[in-house]
PDB file of N, CA and C in Angstrom:
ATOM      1  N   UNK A   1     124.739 168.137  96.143  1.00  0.00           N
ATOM      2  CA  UNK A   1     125.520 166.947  95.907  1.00  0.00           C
ATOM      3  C   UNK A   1     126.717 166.964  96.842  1.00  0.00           C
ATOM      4  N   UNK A   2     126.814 165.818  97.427  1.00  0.00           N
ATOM      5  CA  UNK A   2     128.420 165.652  98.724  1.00  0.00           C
ATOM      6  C   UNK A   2     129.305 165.120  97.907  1.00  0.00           C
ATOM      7  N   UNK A   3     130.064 166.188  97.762  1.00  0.00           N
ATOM      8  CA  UNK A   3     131.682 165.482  96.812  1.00  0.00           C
ATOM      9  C   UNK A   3     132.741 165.990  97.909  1.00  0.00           C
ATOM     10  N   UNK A   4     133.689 165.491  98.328  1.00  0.00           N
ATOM     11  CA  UNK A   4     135.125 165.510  99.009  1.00  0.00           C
ATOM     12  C   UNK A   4     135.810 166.651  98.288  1.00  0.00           C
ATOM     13  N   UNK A   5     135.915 167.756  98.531  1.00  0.00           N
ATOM     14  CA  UNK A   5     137.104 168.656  97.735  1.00  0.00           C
ATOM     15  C   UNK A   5     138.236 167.712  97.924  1.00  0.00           C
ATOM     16  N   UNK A   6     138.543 167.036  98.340  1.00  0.00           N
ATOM     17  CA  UNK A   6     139.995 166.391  98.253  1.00  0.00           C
ATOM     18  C   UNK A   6     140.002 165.021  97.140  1.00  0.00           C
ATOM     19  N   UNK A   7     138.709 165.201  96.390  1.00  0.00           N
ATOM     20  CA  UNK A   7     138.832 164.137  95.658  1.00  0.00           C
ATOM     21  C   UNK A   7     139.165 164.152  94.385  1.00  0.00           C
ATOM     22  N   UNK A   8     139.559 163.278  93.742  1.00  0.00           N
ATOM     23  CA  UNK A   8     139.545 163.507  92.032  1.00  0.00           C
ATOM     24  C   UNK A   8     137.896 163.602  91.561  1.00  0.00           C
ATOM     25  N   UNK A   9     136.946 163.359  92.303  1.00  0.00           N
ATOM     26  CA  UNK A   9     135.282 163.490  92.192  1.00  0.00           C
ATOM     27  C   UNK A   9     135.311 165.146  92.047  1.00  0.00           C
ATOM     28  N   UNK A  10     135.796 165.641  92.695  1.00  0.00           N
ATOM     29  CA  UNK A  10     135.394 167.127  93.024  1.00  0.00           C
ATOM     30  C   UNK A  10     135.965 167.751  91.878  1.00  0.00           C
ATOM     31  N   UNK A  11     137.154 167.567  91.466  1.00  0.00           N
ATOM     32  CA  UNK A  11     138.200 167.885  90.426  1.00  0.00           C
ATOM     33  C   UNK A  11     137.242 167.824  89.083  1.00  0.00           C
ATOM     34  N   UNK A  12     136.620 166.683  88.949  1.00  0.00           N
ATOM     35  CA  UNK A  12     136.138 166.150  87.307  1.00  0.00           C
ATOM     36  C   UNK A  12     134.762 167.228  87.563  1.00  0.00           C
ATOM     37  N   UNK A  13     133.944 167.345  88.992  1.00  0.00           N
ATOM     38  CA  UNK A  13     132.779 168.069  89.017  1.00  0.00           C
ATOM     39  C   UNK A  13     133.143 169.327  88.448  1.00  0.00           C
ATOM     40  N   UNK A  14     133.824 169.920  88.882  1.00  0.00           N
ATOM     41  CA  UNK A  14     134.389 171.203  88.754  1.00  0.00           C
ATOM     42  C   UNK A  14     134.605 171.569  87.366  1.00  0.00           C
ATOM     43  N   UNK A  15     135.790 170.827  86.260  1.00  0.00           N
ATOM     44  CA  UNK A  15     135.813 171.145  85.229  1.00  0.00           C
ATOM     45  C   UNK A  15     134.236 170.983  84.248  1.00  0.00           C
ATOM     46  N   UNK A  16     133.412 169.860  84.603  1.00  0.00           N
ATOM     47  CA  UNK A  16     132.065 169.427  84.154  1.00  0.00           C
ATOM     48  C   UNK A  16     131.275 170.919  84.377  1.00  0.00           C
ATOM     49  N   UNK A  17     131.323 171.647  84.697  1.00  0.00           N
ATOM     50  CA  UNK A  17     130.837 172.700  85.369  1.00  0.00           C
ATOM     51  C   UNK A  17     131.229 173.923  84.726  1.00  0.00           C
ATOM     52  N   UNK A  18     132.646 173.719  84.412  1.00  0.00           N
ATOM     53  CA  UNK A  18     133.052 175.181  84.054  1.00  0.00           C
ATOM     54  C   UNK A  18     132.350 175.265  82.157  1.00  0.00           C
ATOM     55  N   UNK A  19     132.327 174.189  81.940  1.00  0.00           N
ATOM     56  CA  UNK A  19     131.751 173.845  80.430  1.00  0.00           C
ATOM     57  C   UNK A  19     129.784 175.044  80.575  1.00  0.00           C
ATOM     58  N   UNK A  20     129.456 174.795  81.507  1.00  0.00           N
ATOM     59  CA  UNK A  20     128.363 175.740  81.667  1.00  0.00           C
ATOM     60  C   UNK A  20     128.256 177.433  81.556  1.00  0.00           C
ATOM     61  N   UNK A  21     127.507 178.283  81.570  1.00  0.00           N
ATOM     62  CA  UNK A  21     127.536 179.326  82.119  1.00  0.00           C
ATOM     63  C   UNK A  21     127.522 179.558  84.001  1.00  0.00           C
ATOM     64  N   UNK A  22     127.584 178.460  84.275  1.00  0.00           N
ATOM     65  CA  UNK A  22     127.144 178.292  86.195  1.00  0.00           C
ATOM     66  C   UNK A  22     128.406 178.968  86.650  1.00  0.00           C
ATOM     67  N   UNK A  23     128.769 179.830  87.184  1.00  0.00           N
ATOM     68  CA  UNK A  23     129.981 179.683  88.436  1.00  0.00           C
ATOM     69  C   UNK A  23     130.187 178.928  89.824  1.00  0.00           C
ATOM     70  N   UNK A  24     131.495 178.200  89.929  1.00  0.00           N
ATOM     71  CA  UNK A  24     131.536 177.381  91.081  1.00  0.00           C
ATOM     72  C   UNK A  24     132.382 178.475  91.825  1.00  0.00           C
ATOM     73  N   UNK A  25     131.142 178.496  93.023  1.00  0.00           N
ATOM     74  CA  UNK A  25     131.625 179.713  94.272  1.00  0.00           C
ATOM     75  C   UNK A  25     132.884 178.813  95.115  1.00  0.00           C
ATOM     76  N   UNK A  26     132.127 177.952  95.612  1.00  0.00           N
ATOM     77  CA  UNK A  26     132.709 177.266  96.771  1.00  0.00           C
ATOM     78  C   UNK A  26     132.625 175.904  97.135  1.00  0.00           C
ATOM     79  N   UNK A  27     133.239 175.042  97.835  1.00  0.00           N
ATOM     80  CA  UNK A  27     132.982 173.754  98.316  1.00  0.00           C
ATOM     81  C   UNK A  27     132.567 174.134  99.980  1.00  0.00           C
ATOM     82  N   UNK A  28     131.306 173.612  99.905  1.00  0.00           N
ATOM     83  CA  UNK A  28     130.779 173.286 101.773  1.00  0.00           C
ATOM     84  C   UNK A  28     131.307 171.280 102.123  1.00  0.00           C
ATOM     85  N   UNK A  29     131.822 171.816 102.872  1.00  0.00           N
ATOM     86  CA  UNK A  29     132.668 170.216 103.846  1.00  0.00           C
ATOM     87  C   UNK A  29     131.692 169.384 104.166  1.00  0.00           C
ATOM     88  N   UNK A  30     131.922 168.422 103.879  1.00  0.00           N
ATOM     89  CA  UNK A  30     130.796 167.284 104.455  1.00  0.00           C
ATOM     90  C   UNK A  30     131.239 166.611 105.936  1.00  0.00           C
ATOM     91  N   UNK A  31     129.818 167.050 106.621  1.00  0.00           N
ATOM     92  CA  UNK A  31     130.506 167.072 108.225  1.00  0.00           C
ATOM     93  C   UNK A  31     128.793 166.799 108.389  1.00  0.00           C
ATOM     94  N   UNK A  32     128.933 166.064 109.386  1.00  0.00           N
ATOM     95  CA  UNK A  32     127.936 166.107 110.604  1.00  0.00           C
ATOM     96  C   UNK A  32     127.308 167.233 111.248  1.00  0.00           C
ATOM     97  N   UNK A  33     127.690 168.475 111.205  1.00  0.00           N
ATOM     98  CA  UNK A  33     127.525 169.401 111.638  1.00  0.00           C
ATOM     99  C   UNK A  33     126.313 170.202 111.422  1.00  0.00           C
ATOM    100  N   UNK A  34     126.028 169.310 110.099  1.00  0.00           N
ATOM    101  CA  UNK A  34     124.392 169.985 109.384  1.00  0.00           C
ATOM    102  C   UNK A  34     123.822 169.143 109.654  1.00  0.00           C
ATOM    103  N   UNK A  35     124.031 168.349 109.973  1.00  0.00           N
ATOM    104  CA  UNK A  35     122.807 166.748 110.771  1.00  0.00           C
ATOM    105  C   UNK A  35     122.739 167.014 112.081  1.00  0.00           C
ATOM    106  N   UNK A  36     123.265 167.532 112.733  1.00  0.00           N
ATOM    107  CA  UNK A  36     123.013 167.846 113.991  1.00  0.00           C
ATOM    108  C   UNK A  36     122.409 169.420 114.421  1.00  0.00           C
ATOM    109  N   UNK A  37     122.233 170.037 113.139  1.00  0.00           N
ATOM    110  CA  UNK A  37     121.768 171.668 113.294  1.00  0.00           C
ATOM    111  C   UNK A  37     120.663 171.142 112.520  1.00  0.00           C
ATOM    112  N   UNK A  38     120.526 170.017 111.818  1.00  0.00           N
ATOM    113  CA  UNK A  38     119.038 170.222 111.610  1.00  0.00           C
ATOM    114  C   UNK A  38     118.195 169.069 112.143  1.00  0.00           C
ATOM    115  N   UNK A  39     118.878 168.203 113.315  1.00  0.00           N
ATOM    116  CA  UNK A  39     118.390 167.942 114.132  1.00  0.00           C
ATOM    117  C   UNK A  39     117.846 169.032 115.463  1.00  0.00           C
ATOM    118  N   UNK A  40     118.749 169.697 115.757  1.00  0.00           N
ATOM    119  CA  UNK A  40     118.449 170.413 116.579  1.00  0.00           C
ATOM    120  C   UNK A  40     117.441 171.901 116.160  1.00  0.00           C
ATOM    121  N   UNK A  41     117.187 171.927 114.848  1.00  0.00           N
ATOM    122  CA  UNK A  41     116.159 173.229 114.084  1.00  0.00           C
ATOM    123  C   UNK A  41     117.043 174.186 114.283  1.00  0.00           C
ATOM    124  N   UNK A  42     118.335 174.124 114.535  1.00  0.00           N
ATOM    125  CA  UNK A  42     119.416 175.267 113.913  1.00  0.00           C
ATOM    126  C   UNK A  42     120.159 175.767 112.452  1.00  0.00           C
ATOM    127  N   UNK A  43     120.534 176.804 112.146  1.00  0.00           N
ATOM    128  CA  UNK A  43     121.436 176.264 111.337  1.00  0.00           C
ATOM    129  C   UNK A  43     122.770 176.608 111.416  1.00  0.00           C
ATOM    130  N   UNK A  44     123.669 176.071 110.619  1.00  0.00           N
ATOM    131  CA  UNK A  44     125.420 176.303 111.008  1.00  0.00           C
ATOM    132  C   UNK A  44     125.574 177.945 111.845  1.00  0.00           C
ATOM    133  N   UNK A  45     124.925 178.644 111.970  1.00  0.00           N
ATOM    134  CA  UNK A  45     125.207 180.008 111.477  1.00  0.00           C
ATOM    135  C   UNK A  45     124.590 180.086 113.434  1.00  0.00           C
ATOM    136  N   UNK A  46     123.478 179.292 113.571  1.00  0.00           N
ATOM    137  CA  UNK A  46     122.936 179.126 115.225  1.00  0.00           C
ATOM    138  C   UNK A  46     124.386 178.708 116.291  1.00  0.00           C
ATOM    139  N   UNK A  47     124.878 177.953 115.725  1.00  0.00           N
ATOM    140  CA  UNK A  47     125.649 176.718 116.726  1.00  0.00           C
ATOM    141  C   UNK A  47     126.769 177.515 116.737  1.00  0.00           C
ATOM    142  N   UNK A  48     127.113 176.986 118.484  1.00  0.00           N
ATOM    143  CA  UNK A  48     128.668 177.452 119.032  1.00  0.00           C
ATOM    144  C   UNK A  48     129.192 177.198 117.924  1.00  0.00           C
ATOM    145  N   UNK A  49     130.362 179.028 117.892  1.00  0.00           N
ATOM    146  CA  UNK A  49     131.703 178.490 117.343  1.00  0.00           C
ATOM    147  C   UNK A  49     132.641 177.471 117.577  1.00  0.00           C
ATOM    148  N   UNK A  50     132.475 177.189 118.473  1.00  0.00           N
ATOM    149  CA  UNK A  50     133.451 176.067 118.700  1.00  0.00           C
ATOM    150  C   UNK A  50     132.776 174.645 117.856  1.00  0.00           C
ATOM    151  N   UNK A  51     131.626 174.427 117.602  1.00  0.00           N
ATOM    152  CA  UNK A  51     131.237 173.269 116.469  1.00  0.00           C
ATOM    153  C   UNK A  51     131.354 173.829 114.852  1.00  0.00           C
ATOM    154  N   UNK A  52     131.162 175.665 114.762  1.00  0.00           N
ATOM    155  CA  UNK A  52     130.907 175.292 113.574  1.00  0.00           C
ATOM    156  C   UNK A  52     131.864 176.433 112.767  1.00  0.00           C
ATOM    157  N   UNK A  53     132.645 176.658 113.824  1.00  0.00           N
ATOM    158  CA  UNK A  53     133.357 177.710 112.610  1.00  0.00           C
ATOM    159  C   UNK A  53     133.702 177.768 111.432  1.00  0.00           C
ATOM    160  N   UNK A  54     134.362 176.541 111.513  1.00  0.00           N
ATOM    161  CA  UNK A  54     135.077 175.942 110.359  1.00  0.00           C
ATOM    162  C   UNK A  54     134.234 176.176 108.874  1.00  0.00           C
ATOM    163  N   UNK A  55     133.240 176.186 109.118  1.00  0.00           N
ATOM    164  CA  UNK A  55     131.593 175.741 108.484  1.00  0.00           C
ATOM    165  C   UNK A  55     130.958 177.189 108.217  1.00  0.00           C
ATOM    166  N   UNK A  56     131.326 178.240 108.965  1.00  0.00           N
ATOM    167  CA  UNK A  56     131.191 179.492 108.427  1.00  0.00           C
ATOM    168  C   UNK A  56     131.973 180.452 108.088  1.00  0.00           C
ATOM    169  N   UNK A  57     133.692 179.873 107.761  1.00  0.00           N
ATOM    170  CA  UNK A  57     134.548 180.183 106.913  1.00  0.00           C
ATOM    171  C   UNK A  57     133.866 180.039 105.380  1.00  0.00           C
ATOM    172  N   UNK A  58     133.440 178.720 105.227  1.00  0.00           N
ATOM    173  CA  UNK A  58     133.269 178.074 104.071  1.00  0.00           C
ATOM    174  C   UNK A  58     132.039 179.114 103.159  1.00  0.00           C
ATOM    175  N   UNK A  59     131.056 179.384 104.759  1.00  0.00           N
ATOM    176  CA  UNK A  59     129.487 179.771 103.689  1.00  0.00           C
ATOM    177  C   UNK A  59     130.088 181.080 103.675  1.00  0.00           C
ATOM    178  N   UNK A  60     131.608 181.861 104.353  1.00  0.00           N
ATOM    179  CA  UNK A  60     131.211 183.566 104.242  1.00  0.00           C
ATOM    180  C   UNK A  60     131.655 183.408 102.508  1.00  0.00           C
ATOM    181  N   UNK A  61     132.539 182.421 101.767  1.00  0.00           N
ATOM    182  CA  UNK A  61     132.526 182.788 100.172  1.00  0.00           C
ATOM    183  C   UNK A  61     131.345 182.795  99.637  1.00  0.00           C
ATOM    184  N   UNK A  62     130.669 182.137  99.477  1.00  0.00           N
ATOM    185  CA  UNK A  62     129.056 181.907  99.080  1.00  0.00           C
ATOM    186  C   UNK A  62     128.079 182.899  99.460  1.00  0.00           C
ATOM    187  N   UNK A  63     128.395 183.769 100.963  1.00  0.00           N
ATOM    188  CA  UNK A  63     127.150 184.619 100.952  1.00  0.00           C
ATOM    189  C   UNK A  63     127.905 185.918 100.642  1.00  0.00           C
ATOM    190  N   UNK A  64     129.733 186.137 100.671  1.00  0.00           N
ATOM    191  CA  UNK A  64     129.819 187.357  99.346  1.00  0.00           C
ATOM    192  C   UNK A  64     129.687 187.529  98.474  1.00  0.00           C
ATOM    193  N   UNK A  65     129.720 186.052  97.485  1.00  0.00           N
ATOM    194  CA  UNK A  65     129.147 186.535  96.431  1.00  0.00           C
ATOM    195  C   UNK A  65     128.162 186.283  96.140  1.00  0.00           C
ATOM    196  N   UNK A  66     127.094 185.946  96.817  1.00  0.00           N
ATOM    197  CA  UNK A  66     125.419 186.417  96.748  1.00  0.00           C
ATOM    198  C   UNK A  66     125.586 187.704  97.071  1.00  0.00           C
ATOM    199  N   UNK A  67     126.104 188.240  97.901  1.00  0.00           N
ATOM    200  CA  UNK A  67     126.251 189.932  98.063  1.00  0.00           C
ATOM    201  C   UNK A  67     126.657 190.421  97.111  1.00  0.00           C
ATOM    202  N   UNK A  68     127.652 190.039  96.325  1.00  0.00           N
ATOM    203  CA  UNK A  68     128.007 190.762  94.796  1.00  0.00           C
ATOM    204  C   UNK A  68     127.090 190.536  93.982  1.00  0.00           C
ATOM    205  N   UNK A  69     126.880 189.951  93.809  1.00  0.00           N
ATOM    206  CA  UNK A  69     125.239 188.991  92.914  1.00  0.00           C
ATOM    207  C   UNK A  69     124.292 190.184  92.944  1.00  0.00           C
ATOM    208  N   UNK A  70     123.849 190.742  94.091  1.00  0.00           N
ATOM    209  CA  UNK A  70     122.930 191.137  94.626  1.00  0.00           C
ATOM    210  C   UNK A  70     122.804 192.461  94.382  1.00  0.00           C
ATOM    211  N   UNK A  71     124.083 193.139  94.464  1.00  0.00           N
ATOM    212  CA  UNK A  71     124.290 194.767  94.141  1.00  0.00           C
ATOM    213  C   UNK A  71     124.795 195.179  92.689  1.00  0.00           C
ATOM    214  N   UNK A  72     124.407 193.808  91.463  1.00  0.00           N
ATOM    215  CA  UNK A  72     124.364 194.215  90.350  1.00  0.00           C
ATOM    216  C   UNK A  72     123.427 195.167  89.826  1.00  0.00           C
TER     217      UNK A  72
END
């Protein structure tokens, strides 16, 4: 689902969420950047830093804690 972390959308998702057992890791940015890596059969993680750093700040929270996840 594309919600704006800067929104009151993201805010109401978030508490809607914490009502679960789910944990919310992280917000991934809604950018062009995955339309054009999967135009091109890349993914964020393929493409110059200079397009996607920003974009693998975001996934290194998400794949530590799949790494914590992982070494339970």
């Amino acid at each position: 689902m594309r919600v704006d972390s800067r929104t009151r959308s993201a805010v109401e998702l978030e508490e809607f969420l914490k009502q679960f057992d789910f944990p919310f890791v992280t917000n991934l940015r809604d950018t062009q950047v995955y339309v054009h890596a999967a135009r091109d059969g890349l993914s964020v993680f393929d493409m110059p830093r200079s397009r996607a750093e920003h974009d693998w700040e975001q996934w290194r929270t998400l794949t530590r804690w799949i790494g914590r996840q992982a070494g339970k």
